[in-house]
C-alpha atoms as a PDB file:
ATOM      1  CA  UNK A   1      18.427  16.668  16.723  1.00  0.00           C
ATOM      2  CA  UNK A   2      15.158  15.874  16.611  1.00  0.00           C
ATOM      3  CA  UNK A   3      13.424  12.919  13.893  1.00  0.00           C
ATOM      4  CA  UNK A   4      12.484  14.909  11.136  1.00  0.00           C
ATOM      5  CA  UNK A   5      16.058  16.782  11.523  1.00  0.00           C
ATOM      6  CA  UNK A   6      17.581  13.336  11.779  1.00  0.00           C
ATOM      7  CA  UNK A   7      16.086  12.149   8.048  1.00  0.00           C
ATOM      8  CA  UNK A   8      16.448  15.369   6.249  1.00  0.00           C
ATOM      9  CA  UNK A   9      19.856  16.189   6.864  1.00  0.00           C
ATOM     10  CA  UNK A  10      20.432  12.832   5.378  1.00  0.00           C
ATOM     11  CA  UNK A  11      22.245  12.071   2.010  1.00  0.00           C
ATOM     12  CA  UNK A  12      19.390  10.338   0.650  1.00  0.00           C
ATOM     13  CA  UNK A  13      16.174  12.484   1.472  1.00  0.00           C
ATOM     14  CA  UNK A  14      15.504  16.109   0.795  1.00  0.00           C
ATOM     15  CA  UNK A  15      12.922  17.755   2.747  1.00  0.00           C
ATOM     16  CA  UNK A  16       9.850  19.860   1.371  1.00  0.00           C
ATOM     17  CA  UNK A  17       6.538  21.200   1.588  1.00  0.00           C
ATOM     18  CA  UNK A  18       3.782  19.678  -0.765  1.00  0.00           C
ATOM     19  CA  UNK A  19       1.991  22.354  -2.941  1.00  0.00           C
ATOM     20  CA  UNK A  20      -0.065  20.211  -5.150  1.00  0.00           C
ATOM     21  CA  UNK A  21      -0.833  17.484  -7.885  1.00  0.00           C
ATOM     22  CA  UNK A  22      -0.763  18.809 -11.683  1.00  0.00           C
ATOM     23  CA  UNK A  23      -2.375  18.016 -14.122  1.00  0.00           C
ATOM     24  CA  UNK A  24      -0.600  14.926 -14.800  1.00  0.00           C
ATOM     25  CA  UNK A  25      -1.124  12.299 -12.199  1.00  0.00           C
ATOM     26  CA  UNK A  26       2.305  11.287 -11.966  1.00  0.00           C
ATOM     27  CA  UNK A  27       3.346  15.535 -11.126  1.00  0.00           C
ATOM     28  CA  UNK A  28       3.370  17.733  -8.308  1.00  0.00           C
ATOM     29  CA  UNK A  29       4.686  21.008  -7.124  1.00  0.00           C
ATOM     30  CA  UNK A  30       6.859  20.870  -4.080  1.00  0.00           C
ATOM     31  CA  UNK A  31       8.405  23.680  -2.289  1.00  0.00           C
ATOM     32  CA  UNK A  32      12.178  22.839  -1.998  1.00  0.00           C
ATOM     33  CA  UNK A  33      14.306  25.712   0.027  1.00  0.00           C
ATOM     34  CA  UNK A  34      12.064  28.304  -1.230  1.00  0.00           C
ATOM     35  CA  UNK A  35      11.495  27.162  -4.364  1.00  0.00           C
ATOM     36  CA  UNK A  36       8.789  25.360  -6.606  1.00  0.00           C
ATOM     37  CA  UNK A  37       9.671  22.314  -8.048  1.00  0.00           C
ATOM     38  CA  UNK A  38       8.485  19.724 -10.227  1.00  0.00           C
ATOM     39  CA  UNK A  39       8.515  16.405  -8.458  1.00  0.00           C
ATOM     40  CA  UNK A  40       7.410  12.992  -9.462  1.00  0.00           C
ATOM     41  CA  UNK A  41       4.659  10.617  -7.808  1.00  0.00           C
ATOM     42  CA  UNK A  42       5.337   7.335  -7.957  1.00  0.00           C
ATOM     43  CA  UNK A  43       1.833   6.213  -8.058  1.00  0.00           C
ATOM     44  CA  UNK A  44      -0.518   5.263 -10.974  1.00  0.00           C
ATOM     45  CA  UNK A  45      -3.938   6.786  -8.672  1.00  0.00           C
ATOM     46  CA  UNK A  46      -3.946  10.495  -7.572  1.00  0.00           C
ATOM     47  CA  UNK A  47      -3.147  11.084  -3.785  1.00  0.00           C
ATOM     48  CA  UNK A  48      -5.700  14.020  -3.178  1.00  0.00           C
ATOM     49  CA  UNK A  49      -8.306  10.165  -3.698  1.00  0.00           C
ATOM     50  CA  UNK A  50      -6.096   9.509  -0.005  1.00  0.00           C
ATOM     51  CA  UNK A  51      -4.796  12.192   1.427  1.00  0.00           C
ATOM     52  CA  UNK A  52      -4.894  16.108   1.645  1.00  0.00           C
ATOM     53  CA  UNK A  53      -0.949  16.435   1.032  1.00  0.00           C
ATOM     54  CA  UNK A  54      -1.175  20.152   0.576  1.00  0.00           C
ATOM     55  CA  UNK A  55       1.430  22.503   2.770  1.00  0.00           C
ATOM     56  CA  UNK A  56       2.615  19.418   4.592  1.00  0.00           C
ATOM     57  CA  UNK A  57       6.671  18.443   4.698  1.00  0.00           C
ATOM     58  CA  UNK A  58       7.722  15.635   2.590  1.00  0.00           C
ATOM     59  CA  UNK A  59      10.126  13.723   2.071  1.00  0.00           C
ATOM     60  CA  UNK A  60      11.593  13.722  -1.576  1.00  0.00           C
ATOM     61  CA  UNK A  61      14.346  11.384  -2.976  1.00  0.00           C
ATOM     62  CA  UNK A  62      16.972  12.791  -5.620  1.00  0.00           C
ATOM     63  CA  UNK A  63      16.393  11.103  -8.868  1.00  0.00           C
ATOM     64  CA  UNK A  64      19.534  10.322 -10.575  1.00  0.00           C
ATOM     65  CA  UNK A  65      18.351   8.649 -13.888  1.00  0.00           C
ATOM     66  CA  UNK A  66      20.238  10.070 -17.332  1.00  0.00           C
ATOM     67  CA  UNK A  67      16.863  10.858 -18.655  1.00  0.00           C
ATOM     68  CA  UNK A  68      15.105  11.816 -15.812  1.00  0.00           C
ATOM     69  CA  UNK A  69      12.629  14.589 -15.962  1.00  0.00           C
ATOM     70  CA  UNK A  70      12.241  15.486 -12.200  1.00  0.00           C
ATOM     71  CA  UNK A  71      15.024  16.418  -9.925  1.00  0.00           C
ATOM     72  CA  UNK A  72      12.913  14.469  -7.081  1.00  0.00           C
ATOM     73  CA  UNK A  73      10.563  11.431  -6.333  1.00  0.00           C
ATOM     74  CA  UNK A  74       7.867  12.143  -3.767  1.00  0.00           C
ATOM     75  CA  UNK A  75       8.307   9.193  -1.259  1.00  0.00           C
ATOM     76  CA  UNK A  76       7.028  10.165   2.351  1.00  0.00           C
ATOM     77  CA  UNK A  77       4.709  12.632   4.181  1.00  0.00           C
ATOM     78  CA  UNK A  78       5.752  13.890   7.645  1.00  0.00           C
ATOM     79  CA  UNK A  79       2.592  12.352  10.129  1.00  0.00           C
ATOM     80  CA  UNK A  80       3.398  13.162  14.123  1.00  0.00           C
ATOM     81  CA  UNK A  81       6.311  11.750  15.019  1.00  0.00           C
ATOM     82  CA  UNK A  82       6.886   9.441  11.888  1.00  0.00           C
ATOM     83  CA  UNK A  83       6.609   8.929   8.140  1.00  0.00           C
ATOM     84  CA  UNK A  84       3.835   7.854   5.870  1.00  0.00           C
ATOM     85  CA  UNK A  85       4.713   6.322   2.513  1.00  0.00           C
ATOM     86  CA  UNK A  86       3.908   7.304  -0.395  1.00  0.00           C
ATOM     87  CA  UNK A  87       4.556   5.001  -2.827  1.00  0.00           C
ATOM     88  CA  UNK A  88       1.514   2.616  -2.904  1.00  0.00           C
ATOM     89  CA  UNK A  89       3.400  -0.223  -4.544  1.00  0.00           C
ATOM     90  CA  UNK A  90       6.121  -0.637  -1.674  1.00  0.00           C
ATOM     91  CA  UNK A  91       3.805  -2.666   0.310  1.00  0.00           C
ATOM     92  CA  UNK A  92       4.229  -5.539  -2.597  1.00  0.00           C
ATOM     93  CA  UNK A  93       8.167  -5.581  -2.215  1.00  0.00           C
ATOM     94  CA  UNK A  94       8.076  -5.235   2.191  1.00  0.00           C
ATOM     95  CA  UNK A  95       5.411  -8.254   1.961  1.00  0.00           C
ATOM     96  CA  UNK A  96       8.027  -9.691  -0.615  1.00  0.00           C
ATOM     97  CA  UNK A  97      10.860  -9.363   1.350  1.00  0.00           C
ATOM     98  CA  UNK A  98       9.702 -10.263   5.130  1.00  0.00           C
ATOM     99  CA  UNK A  99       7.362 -13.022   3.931  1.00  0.00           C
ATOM    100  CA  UNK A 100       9.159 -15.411   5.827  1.00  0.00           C
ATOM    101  CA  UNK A 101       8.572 -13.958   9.201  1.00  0.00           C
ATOM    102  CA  UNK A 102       6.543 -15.320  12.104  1.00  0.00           C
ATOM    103  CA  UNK A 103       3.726 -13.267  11.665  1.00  0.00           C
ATOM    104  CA  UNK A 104       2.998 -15.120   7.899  1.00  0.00           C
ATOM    105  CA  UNK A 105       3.293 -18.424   9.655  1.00  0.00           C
ATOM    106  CA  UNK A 106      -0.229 -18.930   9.045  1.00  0.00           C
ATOM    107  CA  UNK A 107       0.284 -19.401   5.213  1.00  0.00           C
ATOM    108  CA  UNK A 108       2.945 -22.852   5.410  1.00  0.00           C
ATOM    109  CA  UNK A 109       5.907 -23.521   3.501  1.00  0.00           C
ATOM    110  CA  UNK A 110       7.314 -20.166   2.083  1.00  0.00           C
ATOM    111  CA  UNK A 111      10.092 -21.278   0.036  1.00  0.00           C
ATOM    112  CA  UNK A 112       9.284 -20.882  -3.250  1.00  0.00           C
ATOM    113  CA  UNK A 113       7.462 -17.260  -3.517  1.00  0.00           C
ATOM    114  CA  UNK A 114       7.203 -15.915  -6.667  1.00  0.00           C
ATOM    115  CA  UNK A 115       6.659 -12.034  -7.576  1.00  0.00           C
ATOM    116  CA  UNK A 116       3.841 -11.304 -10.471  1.00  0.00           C
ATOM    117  CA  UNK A 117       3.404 -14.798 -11.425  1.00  0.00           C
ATOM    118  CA  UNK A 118       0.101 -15.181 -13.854  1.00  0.00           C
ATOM    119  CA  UNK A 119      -2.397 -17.692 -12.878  1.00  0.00           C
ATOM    120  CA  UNK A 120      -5.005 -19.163 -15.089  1.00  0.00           C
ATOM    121  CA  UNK A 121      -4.971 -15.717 -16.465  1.00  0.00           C
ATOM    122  CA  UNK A 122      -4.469 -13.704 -13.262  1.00  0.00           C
ATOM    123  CA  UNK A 123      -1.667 -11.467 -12.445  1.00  0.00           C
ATOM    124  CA  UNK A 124      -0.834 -12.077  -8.876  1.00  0.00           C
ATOM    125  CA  UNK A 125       1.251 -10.125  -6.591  1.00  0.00           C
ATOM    126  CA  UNK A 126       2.843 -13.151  -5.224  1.00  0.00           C
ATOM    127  CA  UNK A 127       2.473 -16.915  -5.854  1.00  0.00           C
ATOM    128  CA  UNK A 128       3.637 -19.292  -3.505  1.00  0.00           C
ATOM    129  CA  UNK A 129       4.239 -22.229  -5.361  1.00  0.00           C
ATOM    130  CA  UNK A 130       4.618 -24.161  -2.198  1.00  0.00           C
ATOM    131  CA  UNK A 131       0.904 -24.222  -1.424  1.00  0.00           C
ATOM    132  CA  UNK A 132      -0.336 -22.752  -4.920  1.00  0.00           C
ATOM    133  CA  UNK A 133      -1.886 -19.568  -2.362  1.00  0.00           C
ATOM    134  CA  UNK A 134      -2.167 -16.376  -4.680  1.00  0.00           C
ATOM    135  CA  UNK A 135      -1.360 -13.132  -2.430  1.00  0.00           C
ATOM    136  CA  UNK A 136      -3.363 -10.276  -3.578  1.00  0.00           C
ATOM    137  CA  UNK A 137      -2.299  -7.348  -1.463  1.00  0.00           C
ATOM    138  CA  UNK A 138      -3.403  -3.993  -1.039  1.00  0.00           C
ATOM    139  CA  UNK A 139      -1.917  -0.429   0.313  1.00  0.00           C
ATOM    140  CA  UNK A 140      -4.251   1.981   2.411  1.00  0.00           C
ATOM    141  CA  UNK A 141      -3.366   5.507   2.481  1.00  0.00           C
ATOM    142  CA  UNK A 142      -5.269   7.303   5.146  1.00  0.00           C
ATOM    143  CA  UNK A 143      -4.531   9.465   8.251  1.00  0.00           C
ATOM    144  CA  UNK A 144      -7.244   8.090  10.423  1.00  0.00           C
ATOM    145  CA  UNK A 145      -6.962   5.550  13.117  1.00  0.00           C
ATOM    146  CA  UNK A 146     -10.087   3.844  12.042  1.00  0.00           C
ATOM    147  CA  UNK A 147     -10.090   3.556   8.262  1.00  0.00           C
ATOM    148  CA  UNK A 148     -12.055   2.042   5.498  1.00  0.00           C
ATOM    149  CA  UNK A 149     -11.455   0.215   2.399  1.00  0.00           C
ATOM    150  CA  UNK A 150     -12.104   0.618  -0.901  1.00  0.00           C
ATOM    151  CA  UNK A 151     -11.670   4.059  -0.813  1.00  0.00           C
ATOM    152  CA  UNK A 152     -12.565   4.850  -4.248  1.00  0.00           C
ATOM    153  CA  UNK A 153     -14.654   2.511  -6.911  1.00  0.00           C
ATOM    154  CA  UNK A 154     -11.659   0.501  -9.128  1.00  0.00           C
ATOM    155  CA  UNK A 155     -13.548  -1.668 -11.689  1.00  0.00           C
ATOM    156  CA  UNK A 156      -9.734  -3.165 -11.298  1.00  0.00           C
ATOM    157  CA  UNK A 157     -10.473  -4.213  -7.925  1.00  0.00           C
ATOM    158  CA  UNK A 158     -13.891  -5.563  -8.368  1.00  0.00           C
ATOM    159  CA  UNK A 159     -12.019  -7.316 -11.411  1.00  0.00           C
ATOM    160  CA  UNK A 160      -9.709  -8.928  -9.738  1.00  0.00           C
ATOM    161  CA  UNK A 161     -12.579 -10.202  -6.605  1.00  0.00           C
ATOM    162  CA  UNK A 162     -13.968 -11.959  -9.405  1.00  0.00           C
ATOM    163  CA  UNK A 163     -11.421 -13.301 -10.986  1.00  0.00           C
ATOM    164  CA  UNK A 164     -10.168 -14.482  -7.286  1.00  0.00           C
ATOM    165  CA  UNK A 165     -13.606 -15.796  -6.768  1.00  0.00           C
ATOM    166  CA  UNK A 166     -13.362 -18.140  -9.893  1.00  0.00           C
ATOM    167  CA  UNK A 167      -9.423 -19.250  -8.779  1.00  0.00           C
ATOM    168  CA  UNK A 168     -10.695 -20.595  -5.400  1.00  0.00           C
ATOM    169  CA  UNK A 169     -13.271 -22.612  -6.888  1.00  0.00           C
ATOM    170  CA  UNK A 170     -10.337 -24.431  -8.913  1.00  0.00           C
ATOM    171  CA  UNK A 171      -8.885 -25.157  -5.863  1.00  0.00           C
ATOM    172  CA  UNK A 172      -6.494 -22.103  -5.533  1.00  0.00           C
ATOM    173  CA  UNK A 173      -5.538 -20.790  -2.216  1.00  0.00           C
ATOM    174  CA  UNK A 174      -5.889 -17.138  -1.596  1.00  0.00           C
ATOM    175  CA  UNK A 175      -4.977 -14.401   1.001  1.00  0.00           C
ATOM    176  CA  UNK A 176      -5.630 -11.047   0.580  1.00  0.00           C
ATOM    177  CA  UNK A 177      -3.652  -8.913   2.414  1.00  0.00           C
ATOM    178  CA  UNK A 178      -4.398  -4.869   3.451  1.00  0.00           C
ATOM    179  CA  UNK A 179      -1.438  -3.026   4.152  1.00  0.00           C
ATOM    180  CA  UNK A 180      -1.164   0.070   5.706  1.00  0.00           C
ATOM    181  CA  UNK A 181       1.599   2.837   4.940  1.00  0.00           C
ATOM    182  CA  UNK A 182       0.473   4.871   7.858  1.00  0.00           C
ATOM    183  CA  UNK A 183       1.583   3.040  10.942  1.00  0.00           C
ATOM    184  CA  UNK A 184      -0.977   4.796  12.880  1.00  0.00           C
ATOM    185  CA  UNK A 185      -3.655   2.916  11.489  1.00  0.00           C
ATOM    186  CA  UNK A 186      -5.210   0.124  13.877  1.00  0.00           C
ATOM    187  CA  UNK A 187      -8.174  -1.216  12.283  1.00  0.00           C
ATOM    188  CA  UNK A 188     -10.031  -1.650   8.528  1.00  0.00           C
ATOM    189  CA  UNK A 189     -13.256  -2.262   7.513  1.00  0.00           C
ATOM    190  CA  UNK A 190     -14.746  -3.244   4.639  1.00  0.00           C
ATOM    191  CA  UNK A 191     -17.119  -0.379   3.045  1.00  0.00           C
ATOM    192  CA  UNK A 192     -20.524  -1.604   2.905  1.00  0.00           C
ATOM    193  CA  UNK A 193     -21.583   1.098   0.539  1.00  0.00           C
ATOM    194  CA  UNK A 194     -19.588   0.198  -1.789  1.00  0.00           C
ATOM    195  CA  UNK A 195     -21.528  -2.751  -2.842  1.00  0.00           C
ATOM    196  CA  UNK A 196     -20.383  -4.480  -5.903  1.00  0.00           C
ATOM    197  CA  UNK A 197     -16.962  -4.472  -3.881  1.00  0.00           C
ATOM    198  CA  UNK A 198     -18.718  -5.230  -0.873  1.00  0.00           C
ATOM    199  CA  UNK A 199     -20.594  -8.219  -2.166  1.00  0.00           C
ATOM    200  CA  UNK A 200     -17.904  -9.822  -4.318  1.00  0.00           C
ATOM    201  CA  UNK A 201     -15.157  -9.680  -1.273  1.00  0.00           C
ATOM    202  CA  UNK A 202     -18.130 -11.465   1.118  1.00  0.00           C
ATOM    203  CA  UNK A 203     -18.325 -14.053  -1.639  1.00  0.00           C
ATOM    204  CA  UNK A 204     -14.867 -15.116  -2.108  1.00  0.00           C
ATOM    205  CA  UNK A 205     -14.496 -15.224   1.949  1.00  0.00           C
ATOM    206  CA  UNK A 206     -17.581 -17.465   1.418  1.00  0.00           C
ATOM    207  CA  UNK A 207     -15.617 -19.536  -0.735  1.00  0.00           C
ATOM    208  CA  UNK A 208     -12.195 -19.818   1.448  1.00  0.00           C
ATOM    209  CA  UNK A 209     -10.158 -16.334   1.144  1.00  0.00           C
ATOM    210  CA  UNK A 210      -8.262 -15.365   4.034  1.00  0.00           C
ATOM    211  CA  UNK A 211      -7.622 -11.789   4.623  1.00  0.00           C
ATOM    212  CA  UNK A 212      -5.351  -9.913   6.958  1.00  0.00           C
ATOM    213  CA  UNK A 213      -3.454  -7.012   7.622  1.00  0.00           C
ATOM    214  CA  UNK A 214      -0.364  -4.843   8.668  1.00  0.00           C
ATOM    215  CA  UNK A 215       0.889  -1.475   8.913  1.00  0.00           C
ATOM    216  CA  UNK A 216       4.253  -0.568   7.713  1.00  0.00           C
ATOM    217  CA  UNK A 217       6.859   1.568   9.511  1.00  0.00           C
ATOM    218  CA  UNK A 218       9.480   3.993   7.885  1.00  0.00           C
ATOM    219  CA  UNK A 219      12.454   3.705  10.589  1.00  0.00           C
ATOM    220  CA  UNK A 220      16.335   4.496  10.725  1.00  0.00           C
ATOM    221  CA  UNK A 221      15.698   5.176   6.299  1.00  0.00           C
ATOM    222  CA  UNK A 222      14.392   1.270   6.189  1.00  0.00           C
ATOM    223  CA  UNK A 223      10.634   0.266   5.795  1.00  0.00           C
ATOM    224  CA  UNK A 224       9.638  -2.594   8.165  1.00  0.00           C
ATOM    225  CA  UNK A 225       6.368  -4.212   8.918  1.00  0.00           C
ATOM    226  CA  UNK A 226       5.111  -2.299  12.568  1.00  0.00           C
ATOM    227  CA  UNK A 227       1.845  -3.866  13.741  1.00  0.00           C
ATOM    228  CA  UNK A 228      -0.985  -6.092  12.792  1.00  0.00           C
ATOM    229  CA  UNK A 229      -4.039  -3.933  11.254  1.00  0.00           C
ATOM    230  CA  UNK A 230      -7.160  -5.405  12.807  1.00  0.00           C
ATOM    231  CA  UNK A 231      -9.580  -6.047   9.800  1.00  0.00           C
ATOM    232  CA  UNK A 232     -13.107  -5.694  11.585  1.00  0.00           C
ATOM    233  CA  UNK A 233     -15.392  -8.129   9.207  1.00  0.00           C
ATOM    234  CA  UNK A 234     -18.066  -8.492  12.467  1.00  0.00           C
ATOM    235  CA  UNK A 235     -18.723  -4.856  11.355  1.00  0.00           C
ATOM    236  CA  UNK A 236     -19.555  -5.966   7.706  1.00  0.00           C
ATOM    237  CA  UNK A 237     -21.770  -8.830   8.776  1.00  0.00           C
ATOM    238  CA  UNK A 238     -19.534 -11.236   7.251  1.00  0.00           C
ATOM    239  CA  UNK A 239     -18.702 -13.033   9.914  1.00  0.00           C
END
């Protein structure tokens, strides 16, 4: 039994092949043993922005609410001999839930963490209280070994680079972290085209931001941190 043969004959995935995204960003139509379904996205920003999804096995979970109004949750995409996720706010509950490892040694005392705490005004992914650091993080979708980031303008994002920019000068702490759902991925760099993002992100690194970055690994039906994601700022010019 191979690895795709080993996840979809599971109890907890179904396997399918990805038509397409409806008309409502949270839809799409996926092929399930010869039929069309309806499936849910669990994402608030439109894939096809990522990834071209379309005739390419998935992996879909049953949904089992009382009032659901899908059958199935979209939640990986079959990439060579592993998974991609899918679900663009897992990377918040992985960096949640291994943020005491080794590899986040670089941050201090991690004992008090704190998911979605607002400070001064700013909703942060996590807050550890420990060191008042505000983790900002952020999921990459892409299928290329060399990637870039943003992908897409977000006034959110360039919202939030100011808003960071202001917290450091009160004396804030801040790492913002890039996280990768494709395991694949080696290295990010910051698109200098995209200027207003470019030029706020250089300006709270200016002002003490850390940044790093990992890639995530779907193994076994558990989601693990893989690798360190090399974020290239030489490239940018900002270092």
């Amino acid at each position: 039994m191979d690895h795709t043969e080993a996840l979809t004959t599971s109890d907890c995935y179904v396997q399918g092949i990805f038509k397409c995204e409806i008309k409502n960003r949270f839809l799409c139509q996926v092929n399930v043993a010869g039929d069309d379904a309806v499936c849910y996205i669990p994402s608030s920003c439109r894939l096809s922005n990522f990834l071209d999804l379309t005739n390419r096995n998935v992996l879909l979970k049953p949904v089992n609410g009382k009032n659901a109004k899908t059958k199935y949750s979209v939640y990986a995409v079959e990439y060579k001999k592993s998974y991609i996720l899918l679900n663009l706010s897992q990377s918040n509950r992985v960096i949640e839930n291994q943020i005491n490892r080794r590899c986040f040694a670089f941050l201090g005392k991690r004992k008090n963490v704190i998911r979605e705490a607002v400070i001064a005004g700013y909703k942060s992914d996590l807050f550890i209280k420990d060191t008042n650091t505000i983790i900002e993080i952020k999921s990459i979708l892409s299928f290329n070994k060399e990637t870039m980031f943003p992908s897409m303008y977000s006034n959110r994002a360039l919202k939030q680079l100011a808003d960071i920019a202001e917290l450091l000068d009160k004396g804030y702490k801040v790492c913002y972290i890039f996280v990768s759902l494709n395991s694949y991925v080696k290295s990010l760099t910051i698109d200098v085209t995209k200027t207003n993002y470019f030029d706020l992100f250089r300006k709270c690194i200016e002002k003490g931001m850390v940044c790093c970055g990992f890639s995530l690994k779907f193994k076994e039906g558990e989601v693990t941190i893989h690798s360190r994601l090399h974020i290239n700022l030489k490239a940018c010019d900002i270092f």
